[in-house]
C-alpha atoms as a PDB file:
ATOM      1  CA  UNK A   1      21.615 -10.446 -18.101  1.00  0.00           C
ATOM      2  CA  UNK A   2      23.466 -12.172 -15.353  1.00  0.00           C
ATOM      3  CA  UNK A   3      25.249 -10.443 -12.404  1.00  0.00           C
ATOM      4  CA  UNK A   4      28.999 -11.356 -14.214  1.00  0.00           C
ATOM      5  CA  UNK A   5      28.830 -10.028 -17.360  1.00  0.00           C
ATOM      6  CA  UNK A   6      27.329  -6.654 -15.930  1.00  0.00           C
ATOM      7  CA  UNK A   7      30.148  -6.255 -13.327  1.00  0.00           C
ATOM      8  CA  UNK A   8      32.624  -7.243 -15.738  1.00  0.00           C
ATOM      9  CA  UNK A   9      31.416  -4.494 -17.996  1.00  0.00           C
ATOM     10  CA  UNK A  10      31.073  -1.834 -14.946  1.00  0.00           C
ATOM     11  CA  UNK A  11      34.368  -2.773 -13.707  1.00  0.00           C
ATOM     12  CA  UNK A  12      35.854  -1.818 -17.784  1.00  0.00           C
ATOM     13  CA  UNK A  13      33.354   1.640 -18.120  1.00  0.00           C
ATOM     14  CA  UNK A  14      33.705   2.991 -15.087  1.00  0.00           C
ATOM     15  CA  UNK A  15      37.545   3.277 -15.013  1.00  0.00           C
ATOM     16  CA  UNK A  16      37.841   4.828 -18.643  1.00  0.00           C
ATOM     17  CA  UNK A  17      34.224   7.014 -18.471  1.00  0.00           C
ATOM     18  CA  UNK A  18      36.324   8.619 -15.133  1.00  0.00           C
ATOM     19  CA  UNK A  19      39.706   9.130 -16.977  1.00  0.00           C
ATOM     20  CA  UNK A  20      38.049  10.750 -19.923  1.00  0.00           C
ATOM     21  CA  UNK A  21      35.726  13.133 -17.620  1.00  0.00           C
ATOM     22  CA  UNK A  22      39.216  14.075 -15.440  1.00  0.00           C
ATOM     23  CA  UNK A  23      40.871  15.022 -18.538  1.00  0.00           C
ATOM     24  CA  UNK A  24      37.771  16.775 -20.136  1.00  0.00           C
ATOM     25  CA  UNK A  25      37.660  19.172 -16.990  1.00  0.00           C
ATOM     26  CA  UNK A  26      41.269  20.094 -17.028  1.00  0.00           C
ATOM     27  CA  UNK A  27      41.413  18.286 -13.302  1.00  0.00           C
ATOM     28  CA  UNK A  28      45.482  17.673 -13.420  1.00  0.00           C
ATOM     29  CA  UNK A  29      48.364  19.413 -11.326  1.00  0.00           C
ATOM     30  CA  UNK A  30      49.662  22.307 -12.541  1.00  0.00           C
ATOM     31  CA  UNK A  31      53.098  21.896 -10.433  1.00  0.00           C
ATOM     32  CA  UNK A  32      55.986  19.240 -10.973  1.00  0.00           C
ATOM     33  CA  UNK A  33      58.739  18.631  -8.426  1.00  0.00           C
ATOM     34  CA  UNK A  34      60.921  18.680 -11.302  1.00  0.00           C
ATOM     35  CA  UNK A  35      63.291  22.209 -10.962  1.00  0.00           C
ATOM     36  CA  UNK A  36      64.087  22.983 -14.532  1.00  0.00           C
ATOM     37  CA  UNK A  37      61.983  23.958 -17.396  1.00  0.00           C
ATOM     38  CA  UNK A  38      60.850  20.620 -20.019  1.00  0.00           C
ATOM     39  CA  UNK A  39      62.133  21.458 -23.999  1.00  0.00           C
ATOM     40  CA  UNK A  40      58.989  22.142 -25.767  1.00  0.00           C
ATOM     41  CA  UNK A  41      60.895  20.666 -29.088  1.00  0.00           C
ATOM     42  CA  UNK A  42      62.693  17.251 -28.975  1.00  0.00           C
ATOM     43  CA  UNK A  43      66.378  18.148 -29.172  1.00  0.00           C
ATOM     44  CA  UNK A  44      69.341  15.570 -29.854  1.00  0.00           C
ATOM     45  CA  UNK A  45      73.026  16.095 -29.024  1.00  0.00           C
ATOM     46  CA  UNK A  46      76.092  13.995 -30.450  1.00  0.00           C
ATOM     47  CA  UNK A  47      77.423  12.869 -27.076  1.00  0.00           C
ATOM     48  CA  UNK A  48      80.577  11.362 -27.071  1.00  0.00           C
ATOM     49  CA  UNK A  49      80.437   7.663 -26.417  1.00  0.00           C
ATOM     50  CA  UNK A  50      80.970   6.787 -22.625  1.00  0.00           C
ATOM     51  CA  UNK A  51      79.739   3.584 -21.763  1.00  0.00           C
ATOM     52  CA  UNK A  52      79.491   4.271 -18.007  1.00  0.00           C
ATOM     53  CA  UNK A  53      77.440   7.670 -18.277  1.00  0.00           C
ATOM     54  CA  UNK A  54      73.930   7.441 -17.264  1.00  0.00           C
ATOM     55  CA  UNK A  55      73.767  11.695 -18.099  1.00  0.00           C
ATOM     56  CA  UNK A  56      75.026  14.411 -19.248  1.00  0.00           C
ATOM     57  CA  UNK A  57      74.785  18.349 -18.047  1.00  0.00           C
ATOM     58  CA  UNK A  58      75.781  20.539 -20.589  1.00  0.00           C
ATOM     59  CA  UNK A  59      76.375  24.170 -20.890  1.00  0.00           C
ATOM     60  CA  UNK A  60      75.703  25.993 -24.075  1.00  0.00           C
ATOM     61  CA  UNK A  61      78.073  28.418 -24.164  1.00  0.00           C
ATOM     62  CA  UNK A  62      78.627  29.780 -27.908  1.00  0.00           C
ATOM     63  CA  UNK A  63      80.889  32.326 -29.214  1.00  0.00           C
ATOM     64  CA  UNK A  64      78.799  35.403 -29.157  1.00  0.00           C
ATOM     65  CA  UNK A  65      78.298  35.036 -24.894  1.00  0.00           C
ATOM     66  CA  UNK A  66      77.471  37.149 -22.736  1.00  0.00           C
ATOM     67  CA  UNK A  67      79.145  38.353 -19.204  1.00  0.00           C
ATOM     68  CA  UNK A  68      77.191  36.307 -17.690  1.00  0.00           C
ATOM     69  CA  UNK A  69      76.461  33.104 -19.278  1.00  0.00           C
ATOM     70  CA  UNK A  70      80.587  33.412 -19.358  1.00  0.00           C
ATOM     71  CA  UNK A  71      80.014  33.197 -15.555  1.00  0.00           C
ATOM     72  CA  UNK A  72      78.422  29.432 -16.150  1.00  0.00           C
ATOM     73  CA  UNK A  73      81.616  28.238 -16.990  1.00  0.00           C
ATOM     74  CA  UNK A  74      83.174  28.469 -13.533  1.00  0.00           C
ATOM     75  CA  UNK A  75      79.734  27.213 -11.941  1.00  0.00           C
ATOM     76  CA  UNK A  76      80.207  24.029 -14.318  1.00  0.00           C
ATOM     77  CA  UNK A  77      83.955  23.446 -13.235  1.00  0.00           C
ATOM     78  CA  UNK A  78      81.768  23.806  -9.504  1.00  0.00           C
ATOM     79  CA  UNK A  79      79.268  21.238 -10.559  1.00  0.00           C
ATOM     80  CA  UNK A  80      82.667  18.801 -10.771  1.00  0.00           C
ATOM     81  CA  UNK A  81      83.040  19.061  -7.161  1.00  0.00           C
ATOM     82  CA  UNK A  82      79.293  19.045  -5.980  1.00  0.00           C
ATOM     83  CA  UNK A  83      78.531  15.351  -7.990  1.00  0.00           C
ATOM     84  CA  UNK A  84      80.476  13.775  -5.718  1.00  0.00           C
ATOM     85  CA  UNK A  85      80.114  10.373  -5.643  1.00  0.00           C
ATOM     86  CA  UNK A  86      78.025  10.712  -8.936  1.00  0.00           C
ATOM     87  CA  UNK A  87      81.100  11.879 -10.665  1.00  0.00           C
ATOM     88  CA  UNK A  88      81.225   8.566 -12.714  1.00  0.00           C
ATOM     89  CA  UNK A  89      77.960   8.735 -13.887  1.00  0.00           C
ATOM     90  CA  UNK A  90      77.775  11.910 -15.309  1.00  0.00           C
ATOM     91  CA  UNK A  91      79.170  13.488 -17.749  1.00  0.00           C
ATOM     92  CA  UNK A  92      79.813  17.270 -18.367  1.00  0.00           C
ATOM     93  CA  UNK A  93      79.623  18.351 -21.707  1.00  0.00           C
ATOM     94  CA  UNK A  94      80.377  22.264 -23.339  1.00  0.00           C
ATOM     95  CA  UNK A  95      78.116  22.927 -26.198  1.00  0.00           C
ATOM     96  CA  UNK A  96      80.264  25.683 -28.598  1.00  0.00           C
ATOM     97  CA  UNK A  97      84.027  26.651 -29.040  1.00  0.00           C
ATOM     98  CA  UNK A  98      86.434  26.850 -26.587  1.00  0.00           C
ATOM     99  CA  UNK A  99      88.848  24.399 -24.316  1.00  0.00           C
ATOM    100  CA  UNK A 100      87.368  22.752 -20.922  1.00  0.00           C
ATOM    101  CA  UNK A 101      89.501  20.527 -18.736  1.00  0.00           C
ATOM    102  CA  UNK A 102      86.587  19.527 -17.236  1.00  0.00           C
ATOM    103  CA  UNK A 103      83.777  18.507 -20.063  1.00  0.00           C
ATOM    104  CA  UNK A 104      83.946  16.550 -23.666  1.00  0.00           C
ATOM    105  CA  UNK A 105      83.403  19.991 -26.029  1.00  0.00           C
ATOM    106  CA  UNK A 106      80.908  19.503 -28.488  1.00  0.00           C
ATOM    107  CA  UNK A 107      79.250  21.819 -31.544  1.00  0.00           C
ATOM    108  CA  UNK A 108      76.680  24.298 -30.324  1.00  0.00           C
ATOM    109  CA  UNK A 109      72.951  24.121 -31.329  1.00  0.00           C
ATOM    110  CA  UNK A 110      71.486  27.561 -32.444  1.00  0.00           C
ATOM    111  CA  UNK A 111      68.110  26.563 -30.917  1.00  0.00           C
ATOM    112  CA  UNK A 112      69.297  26.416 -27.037  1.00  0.00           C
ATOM    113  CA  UNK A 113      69.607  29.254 -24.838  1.00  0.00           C
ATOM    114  CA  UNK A 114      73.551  30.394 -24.478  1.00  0.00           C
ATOM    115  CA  UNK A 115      74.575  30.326 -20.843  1.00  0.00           C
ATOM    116  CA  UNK A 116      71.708  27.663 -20.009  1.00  0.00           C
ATOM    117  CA  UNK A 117      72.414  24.160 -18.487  1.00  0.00           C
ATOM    118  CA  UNK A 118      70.925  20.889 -19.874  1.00  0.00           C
ATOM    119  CA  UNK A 119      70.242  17.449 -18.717  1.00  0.00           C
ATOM    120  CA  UNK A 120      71.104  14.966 -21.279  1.00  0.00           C
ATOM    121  CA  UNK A 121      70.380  11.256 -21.231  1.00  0.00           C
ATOM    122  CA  UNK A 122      72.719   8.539 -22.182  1.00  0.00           C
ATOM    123  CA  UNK A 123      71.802   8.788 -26.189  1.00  0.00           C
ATOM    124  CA  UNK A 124      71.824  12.863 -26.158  1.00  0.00           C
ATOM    125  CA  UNK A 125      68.076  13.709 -25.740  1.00  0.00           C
ATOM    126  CA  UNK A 126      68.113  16.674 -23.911  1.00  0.00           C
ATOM    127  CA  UNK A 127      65.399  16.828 -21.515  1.00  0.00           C
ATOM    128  CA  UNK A 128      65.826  19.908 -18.888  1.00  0.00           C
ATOM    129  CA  UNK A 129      66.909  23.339 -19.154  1.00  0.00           C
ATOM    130  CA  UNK A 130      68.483  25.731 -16.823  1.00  0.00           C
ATOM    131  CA  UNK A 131      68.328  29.000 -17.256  1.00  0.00           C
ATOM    132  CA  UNK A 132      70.909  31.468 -16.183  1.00  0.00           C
ATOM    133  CA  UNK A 133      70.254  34.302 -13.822  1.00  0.00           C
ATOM    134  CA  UNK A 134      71.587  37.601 -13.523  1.00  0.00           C
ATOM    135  CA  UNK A 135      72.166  37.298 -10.070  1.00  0.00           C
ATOM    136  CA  UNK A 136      75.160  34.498  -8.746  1.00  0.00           C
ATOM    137  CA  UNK A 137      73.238  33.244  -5.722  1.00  0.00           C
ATOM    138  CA  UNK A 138      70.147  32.415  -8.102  1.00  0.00           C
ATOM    139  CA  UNK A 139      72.193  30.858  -9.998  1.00  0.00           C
ATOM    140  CA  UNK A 140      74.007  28.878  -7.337  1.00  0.00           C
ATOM    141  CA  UNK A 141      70.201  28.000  -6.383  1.00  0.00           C
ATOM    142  CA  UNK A 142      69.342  26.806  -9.496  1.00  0.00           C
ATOM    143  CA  UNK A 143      72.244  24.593  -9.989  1.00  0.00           C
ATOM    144  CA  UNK A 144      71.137  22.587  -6.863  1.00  0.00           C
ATOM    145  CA  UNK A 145      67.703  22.375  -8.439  1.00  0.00           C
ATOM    146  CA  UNK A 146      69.605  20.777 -11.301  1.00  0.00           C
ATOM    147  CA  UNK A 147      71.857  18.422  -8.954  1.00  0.00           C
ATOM    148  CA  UNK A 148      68.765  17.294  -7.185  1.00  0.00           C
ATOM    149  CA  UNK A 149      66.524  16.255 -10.400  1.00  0.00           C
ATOM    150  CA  UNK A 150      69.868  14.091 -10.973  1.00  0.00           C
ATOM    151  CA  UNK A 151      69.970  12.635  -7.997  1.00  0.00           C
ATOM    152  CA  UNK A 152      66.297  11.688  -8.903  1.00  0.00           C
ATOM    153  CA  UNK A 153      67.098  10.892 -11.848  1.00  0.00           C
ATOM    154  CA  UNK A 154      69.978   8.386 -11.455  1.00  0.00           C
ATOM    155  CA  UNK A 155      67.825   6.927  -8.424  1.00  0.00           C
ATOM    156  CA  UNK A 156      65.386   5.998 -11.009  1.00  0.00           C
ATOM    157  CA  UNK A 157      67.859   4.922 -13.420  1.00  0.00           C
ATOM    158  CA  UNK A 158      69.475   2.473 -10.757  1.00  0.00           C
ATOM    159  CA  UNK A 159      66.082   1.078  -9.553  1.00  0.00           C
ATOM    160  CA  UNK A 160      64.796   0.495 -13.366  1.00  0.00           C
ATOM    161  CA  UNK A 161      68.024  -1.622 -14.294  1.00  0.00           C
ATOM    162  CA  UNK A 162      67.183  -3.923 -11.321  1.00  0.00           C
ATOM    163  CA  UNK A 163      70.847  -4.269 -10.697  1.00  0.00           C
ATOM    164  CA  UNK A 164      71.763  -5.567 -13.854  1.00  0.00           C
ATOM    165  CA  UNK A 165      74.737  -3.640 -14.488  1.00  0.00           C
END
């Protein structure tokens, strides 16, 4: 057999006999730099339609709530002022029953935690959850966890669409 057929074989094997092993042996990072928690079940919303929204944070917030997922609605009318210069590519959205000057209110889903944020992409997958915390300051803590895997997020968003908006 001549020199290029073996390399070109060795050059195929190698690279797949190496992913399979890594995989087989559970070799993978157990961390993510991600702050909230991934669904485990793929979860649609019925966003309203808003062309210039790249995503959505919602807070489930049902009529049976709690004292303190009733304390998530004043960290979302918060969130408002922390976007900043995001503001107009996010939308707020309040999952359940109620008025909100602030956020597009939309029909609860029994399945999602009630005082819990969401990140939401443009069709209404929701991808991240937040959950609340008894204590204000973790909460306040875990809202900039939420902010910052936006910012990530619309980074990526802006560098995938090449400019093309």
């Amino acid at each position: 057999m001549s020199k290029v057929p073996g390399l070109f074989l060795a050059c195929c094997i190698i690279p797949l006999v190496a992913a399979w092993l890594v995989l087989r042996s559970g070799w993978q990072p157990d961390t993510t730099t991600n702050q909230g928690r991934f669904l485990s079940q793929e979860i649609i919303l019925g966003v309203p339609e808003q062309q210039n929204k790249a995503w959505f944070i919602a807070l489930n917030q049902p009529s049976d709530c709690d004292q303190t997922c009733q304390g998530q609605s004043e960290l979302l009318e918060q969130l408002v002022v922390a976007l900043g210069k995001h503001r107009q590519q996010v939308g707020l959205l309040l999952l359940g029953e109620g008025q909100s000057e602030v956020a597009s209110v939309i029909p609860t889903i029994s399945v999602l935690s009630p005082g819990a944020f969401y990140l939401v992409n443009k069709r209404g997958l929701v991808v991240l959850e937040y959950l609340p915390q008894q204590d204000q300051t973790a909460n306040r803590v875990l809202l900039k966890g939420l902010l910052k895997d936006l910012k990530k997020l619309l980074s990526y968003e802006r560098s995938s669409s090449g400019g093309s908006q």
